[in-house]
Protein backbone atom coordinates (compact mmCIF):
# COMPACT_ATOMS: atom_id res chain seq x y z
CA UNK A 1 35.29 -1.15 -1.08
CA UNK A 2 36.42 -0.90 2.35
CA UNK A 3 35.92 -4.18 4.29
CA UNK A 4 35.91 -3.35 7.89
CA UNK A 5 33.88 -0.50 9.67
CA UNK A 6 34.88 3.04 10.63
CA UNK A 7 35.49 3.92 14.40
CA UNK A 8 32.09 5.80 14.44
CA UNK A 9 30.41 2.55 12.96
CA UNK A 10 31.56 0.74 15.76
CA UNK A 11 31.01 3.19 18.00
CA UNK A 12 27.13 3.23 16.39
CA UNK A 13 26.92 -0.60 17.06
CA UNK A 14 28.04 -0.75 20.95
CA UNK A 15 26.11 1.87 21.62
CA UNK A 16 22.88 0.26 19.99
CA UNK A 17 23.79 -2.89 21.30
CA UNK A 18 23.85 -1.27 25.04
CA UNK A 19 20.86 0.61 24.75
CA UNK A 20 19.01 -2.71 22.90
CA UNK A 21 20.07 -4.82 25.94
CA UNK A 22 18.54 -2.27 28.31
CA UNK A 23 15.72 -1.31 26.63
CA UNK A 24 14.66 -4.33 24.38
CA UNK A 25 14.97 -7.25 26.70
CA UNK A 26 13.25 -10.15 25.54
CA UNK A 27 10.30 -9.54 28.45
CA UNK A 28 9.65 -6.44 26.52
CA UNK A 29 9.42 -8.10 22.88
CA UNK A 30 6.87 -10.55 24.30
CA UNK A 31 4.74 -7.92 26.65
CA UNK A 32 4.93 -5.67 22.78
CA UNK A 33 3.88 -9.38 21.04
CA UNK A 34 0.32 -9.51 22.98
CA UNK A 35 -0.70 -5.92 22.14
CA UNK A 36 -1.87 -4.68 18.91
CA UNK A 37 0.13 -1.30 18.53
CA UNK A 38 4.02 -3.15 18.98
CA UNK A 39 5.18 -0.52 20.74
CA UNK A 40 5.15 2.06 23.46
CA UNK A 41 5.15 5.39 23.00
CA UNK A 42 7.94 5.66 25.67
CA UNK A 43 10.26 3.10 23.76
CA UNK A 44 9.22 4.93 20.34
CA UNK A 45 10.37 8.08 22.04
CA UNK A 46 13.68 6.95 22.98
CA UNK A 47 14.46 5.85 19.39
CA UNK A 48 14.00 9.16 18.31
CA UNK A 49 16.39 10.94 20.67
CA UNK A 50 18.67 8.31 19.64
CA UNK A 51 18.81 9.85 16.32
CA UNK A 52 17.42 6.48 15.08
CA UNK A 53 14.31 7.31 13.30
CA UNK A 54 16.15 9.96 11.07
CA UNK A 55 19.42 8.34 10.55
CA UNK A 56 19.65 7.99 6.61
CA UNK A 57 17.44 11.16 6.11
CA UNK A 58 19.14 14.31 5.30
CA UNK A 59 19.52 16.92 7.88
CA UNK A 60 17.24 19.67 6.45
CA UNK A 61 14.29 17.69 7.20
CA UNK A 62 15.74 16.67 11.16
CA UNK A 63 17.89 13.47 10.12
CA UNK A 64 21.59 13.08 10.69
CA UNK A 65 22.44 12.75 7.15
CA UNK A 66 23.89 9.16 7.64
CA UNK A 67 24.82 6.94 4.78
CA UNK A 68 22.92 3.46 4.27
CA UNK A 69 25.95 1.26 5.29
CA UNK A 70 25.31 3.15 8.66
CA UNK A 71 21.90 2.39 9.02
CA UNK A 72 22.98 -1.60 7.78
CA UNK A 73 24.78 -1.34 11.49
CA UNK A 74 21.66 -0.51 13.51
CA UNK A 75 19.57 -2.60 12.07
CA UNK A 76 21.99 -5.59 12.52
CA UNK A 77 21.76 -5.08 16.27
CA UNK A 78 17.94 -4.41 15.70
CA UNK A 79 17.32 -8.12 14.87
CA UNK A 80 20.09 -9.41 17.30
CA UNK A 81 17.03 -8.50 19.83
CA UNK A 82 14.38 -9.00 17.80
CA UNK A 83 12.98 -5.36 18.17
CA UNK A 84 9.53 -4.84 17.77
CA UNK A 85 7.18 -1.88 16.36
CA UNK A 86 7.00 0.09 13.47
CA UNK A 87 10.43 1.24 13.19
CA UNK A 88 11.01 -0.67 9.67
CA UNK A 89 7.59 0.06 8.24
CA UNK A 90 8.29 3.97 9.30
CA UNK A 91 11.78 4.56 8.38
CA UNK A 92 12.81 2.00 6.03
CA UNK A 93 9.23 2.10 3.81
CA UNK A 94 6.85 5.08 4.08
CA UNK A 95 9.35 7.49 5.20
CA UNK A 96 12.09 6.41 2.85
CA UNK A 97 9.31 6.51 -0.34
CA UNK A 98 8.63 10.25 0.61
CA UNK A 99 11.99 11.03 0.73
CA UNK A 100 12.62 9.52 -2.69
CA UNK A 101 9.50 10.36 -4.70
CA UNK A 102 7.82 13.18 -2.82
CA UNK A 103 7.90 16.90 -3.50
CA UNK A 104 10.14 19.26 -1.32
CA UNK A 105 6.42 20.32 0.71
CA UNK A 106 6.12 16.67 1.18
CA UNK A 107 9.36 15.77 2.78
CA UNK A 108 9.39 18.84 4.70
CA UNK A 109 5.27 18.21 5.69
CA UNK A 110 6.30 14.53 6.95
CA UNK A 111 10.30 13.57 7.36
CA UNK A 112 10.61 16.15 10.41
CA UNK A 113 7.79 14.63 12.63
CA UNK A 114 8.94 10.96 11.55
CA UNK A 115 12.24 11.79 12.60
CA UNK A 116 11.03 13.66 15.46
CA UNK A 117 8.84 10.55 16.68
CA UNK A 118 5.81 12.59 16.15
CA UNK A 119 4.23 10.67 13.50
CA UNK A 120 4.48 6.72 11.92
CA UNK A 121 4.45 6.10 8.74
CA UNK A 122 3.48 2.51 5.78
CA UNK A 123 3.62 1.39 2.54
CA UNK A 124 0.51 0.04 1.57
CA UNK A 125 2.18 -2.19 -1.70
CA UNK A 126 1.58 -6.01 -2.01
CA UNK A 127 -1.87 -7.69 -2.95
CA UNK A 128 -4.07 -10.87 -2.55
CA UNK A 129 -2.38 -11.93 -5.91
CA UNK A 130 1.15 -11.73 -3.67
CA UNK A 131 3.18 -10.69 -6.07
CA UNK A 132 6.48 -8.73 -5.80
CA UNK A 133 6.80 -7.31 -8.91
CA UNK A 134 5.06 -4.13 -10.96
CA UNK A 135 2.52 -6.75 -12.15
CA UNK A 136 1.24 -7.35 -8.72
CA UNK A 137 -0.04 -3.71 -8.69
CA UNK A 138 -3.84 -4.00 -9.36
CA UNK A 139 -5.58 -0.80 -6.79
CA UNK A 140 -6.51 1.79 -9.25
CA UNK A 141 -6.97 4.75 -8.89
CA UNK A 142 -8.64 6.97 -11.48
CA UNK A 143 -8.79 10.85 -11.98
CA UNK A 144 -11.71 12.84 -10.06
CA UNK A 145 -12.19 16.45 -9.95
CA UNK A 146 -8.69 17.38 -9.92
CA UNK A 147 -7.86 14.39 -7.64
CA UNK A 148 -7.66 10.20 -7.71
CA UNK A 149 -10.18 8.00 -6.05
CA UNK A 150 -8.61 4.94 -4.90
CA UNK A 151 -9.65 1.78 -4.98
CA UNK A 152 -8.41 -2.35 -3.77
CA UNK A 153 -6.97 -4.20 -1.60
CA UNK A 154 -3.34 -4.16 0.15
CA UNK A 155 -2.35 -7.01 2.03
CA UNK A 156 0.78 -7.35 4.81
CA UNK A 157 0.81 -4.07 5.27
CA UNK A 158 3.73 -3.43 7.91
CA UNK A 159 2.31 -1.58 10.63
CA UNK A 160 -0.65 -0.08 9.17
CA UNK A 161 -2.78 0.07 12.19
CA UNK A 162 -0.25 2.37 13.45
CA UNK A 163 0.83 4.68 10.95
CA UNK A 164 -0.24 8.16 10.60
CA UNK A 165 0.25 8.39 6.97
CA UNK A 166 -0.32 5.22 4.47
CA UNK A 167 1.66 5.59 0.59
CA UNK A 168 -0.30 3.32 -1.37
CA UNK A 169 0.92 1.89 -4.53
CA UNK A 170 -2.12 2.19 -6.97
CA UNK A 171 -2.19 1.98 -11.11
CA UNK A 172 -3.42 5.17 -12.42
CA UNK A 173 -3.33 3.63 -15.73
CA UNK A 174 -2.03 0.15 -18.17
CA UNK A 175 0.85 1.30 -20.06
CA UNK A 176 3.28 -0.98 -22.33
CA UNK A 177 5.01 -2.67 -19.49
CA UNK A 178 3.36 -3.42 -15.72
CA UNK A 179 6.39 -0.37 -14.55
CA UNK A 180 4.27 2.25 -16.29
CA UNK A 181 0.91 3.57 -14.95
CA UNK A 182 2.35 3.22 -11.44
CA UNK A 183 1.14 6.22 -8.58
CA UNK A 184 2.18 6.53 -5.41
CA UNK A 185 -0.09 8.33 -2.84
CA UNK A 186 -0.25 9.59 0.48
CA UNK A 187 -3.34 8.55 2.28
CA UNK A 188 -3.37 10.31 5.75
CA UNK A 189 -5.08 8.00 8.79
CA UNK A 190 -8.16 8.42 9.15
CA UNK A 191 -9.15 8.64 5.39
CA UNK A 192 -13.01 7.98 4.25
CA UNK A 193 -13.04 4.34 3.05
CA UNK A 194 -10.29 3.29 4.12
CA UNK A 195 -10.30 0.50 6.63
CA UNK A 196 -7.36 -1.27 7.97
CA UNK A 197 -7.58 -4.60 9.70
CA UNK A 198 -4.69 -6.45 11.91
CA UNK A 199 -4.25 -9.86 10.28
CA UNK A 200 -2.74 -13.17 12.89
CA UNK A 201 0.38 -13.75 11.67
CA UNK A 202 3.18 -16.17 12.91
CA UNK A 203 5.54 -13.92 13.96
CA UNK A 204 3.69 -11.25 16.41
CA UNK A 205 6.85 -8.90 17.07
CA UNK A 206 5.97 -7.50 13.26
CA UNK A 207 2.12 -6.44 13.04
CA UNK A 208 0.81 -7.17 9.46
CA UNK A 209 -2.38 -5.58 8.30
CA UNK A 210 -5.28 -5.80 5.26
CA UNK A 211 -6.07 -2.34 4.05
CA UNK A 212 -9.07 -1.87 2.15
CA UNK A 213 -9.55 1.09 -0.13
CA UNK A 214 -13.37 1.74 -1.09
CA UNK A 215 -13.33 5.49 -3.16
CA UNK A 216 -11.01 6.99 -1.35
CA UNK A 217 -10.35 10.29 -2.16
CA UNK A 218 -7.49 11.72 -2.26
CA UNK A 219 -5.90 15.92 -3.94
CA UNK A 220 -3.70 16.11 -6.57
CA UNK A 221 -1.23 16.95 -3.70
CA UNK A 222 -1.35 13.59 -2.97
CA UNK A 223 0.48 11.77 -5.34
CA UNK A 224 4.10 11.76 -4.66
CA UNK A 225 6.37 12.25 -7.97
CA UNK A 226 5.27 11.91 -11.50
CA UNK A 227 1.68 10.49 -12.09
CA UNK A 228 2.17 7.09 -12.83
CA UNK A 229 5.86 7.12 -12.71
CA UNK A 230 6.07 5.57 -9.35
CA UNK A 231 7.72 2.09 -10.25
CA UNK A 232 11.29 3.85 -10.36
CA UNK A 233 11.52 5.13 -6.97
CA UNK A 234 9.23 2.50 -5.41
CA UNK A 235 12.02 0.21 -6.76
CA UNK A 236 14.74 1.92 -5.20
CA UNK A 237 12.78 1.84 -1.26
CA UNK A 238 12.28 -1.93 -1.81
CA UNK A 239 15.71 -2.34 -3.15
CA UNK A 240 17.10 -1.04 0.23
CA UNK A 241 14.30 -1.80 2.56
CA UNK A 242 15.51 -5.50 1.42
CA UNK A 243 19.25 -5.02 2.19
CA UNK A 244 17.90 -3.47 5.44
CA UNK A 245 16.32 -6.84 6.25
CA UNK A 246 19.19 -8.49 5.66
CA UNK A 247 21.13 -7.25 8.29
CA UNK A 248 18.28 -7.23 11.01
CA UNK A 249 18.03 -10.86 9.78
CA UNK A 250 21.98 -11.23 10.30
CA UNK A 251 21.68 -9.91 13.50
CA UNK A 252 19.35 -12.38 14.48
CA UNK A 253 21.17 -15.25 13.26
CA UNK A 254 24.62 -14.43 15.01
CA UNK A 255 21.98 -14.09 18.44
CA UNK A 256 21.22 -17.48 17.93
CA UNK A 257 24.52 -18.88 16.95
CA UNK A 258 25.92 -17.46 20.39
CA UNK A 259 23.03 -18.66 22.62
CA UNK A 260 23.59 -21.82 20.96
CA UNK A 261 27.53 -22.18 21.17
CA UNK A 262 27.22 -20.74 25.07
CA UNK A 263 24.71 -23.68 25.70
CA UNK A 264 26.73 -26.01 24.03
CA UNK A 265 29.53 -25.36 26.47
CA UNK A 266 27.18 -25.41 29.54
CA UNK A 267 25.25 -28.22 28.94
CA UNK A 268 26.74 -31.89 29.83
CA UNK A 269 25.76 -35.45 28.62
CA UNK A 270 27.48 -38.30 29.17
CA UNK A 271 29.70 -37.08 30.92
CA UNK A 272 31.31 -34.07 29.00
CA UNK A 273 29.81 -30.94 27.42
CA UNK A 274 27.92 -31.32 24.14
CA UNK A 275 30.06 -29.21 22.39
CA UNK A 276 32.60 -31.82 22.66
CA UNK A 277 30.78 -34.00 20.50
CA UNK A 278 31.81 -34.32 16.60
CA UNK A 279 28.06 -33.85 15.34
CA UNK A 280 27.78 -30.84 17.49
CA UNK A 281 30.88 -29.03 16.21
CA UNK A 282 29.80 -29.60 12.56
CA UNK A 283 26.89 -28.39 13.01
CA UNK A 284 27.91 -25.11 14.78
CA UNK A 285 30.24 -24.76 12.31
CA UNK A 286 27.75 -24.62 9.64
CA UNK A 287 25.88 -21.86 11.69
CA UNK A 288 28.86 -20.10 11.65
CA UNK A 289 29.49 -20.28 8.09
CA UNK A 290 25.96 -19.57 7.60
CA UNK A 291 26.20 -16.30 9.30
CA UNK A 292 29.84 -15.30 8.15
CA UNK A 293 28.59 -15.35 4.71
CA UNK A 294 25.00 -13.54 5.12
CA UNK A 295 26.81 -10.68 6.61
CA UNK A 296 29.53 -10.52 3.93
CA UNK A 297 26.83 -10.47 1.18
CA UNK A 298 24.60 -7.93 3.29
CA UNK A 299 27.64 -5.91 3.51
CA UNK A 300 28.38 -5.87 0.22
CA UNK A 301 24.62 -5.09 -0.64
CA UNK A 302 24.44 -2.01 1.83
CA UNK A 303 27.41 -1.06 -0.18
CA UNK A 304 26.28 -1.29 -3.65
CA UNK A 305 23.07 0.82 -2.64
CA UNK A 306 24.82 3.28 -0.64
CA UNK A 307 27.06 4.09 -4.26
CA UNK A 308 24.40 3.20 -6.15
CA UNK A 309 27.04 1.27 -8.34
CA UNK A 310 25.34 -0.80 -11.85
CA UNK A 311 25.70 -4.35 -10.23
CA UNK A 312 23.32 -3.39 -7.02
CA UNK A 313 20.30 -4.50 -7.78
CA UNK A 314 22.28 -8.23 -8.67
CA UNK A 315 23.69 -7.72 -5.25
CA UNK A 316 20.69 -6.68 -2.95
CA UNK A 317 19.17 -10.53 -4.48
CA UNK A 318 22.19 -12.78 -3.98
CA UNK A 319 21.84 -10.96 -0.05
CA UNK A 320 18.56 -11.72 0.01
CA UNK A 321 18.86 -15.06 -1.61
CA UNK A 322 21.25 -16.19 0.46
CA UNK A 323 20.13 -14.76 4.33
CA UNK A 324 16.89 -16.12 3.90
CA UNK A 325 18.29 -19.92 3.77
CA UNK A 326 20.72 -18.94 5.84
CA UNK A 327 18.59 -17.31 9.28
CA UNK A 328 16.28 -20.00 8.89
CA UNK A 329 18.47 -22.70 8.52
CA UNK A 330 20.66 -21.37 11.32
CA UNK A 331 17.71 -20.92 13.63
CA UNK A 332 16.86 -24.39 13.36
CA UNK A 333 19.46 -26.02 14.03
CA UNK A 334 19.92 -23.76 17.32
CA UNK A 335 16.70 -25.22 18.35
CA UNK A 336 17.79 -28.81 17.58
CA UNK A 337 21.25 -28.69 19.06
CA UNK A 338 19.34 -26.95 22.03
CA UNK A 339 17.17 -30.05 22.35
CA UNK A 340 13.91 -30.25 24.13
CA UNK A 341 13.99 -26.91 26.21
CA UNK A 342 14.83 -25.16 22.88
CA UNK A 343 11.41 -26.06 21.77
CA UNK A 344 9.28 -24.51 24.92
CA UNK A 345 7.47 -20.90 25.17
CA UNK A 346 9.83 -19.74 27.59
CA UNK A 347 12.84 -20.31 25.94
CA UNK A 348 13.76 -17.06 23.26
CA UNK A 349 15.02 -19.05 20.31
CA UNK A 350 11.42 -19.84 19.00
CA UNK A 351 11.33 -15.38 19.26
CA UNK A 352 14.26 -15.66 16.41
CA UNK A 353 12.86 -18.98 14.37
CA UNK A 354 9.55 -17.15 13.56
CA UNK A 355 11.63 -13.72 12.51
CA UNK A 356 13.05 -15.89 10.39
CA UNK A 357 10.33 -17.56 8.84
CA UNK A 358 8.67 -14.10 8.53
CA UNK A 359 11.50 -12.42 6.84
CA UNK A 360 12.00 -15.22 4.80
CA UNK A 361 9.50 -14.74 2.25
CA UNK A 362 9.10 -10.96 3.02
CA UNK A 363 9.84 -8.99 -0.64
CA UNK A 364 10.30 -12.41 -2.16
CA UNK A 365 12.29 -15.38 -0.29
CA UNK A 366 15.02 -17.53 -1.92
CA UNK A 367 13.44 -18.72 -4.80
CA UNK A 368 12.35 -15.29 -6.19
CA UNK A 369 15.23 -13.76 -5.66
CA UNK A 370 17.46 -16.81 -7.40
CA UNK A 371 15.31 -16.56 -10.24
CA UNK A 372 16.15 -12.37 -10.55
CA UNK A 373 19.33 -13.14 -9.70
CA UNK A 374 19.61 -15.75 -13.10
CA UNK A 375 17.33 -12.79 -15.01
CA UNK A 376 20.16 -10.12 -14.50
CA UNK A 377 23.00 -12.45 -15.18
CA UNK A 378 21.12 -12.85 -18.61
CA UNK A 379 20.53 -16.71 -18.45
């Protein structure tokens, strides 16, 4: 494994960090935070002639054909400005199940216009039961003349209120093991019975949604791969969508680390600047340790997926494990060391503390992922 980045990596990551600063101010994130869609279609546009929204898809369906480590650099500088809409839900989960379950008319159907930024795309995949795992999978969705009808309810939808195509994860049947009986299925927007429903959440740069499936029908042309064998590639999105996260939430943390160690030069009290002080070092040194070693387990994640080596599914939960103590952790104690203006509406850290707490427990938080962590280690 190499340990630093290529030249074109970097190159990637000034030029996202440039365009981020421009575009993606924090004025924008909060103007996107009081609207329901997220985004403007302007922004949404400019991501796509950035080559952004088909970076990791393969260039006979309008992507650049990049590798995952690649797309691990974008979305680091994604969460260093806390960039809103549905670029995760689009790329990293809808579009990204297509590509890996759906037939060759599928991908070609729906990975053009996503990469163009003519069309949005969700996963429709966790329950009221909020479970993570194949169990958690209770929408069924039974055979009808040559089709499914599908039925349930999905909750924190990313994005669903703007996507143009929903996959739902349904069961089509119970098999030996929760994995089996698994469908995936492409519900286009629009579809008769189902409803979707923008839920208040904490964090309001990431819309979350309740979709509610009442007989939804749906053509065998539908499903995407195998009936029923839709745990297996499912597994693999989730797998990277949660590296992905990772690195937008080590993007995040380093933002806050440096507005925190530039204020801690600025600000005086008693006399001399606060970052004088002994408690004030230690603690920015623990941010900094914090971050150092979220982005070396990321980086080793994005790795592991991109070779698709035995040990990555170990690695993508010691990532996760780890960055979700570690952003939240580090953006609290940016607040605190920031004192009292660190906890108003107009300062930005409070923009990073709920990312944090969002992406925290999103596809499992610490504890969940400690606990697969101790399962694949055989303890």
């Amino acid at each position: 494994m190499d340990f630093g980045f290529s030249p074109e990596q970097e190159m990637l990551r000034a030029t996202a960090r440039k365009f981020l600063e421009n575009e993606c101010a924090s004025t924008f994130v909060r103007a996107r935070m009081e609207e329901p869609a997220g985004v403007t279609d302007e922004f949404w546009m400019k991501l796509a002639e950035q080559g952004w929204l088909g970076l990791v898809y393969p260039e006979e369906y309008g992507g650049s054909g990049l590798g995952f480590v690649d797309l691990t650099v974008l979305m680091e500088e994604m969460g260093r400005a806390v960039m809103p809409g549905p670029f995760f839900s689009t790329v990293l989960l809808g579009g990204r199940t297509i590509l890996e379950a759906g037939s060759p008319a599928q991908k070609k159907e729906w990975l053009p216009r996503i990469a163009a930024g003519e069309a949005k795309a969700a996963l429709a995949w966790t329950e009221p039961n909020a479970r993570w795992d194949a169990a958690g999978v209770t929408a069924t969705a039974r055979g009808s003349k040559g089709g499914f009808v599908l039925s349930g309810t999905k909750l924190f939808v990313v994005d669903a209120h703007t996507a143009d195509v929903v996959v739902v994860v349904a069961r089509t049947a119970e098999g030996k093991s929760p994995e089996n009986g698994v469908g995936l299925f492409l519900v286009p927007k629009g579809a008769t019975g189902m409803t979707v429903k923008l839920l208040p959440t904490m964090d309001a740069t990431r819309k979350l949604c309740e979709v509610s499936l009442k007989d939804v029908a749906v053509g065998a042309d539908a499903v995407l791969g195998a009936q029923g064998g839709g745990w297996p590639p499912l597994a693999r999105v989730i797998e990277r969508a949660t590296v992905a996260l990772c690195a937008e939430m080590c993007g995040g943390a380093q933002k806050v680390l440096d507005l925190t160690s530039e204020y801690a030069k600025i600000r005086v009290a008693f006399g001399k600047p606060i970052g004088t002080y002994q408690g004030v070092k230690h603690k920015a040194a623990d941010m900094l340790v914090g971050v150092e070693n979220a982005k070396s387990l990321t980086y080793y994640a994005a790795w592991a997926v991109d070779e698709n080596v035995p040990e990555a599914p170990l690695a993508v939960s010691m990532a996760k494990a780890y960055t979700s103590d570690a952003y939240r952790d580090v953006s609290g104690t940016g607040i605190q060391l920031h004192g009292g203006i660190g906890f108003t509406w107009e300062h930005d850290l409070h923009l990073y503390f709920k990312r944090a707490k969002s992406s925290e427990f999103t596809f499992g938080d610490a504890t969940y992922h400690r606990e697969r962590v101790a399962q694949l280690i055989n303890l």
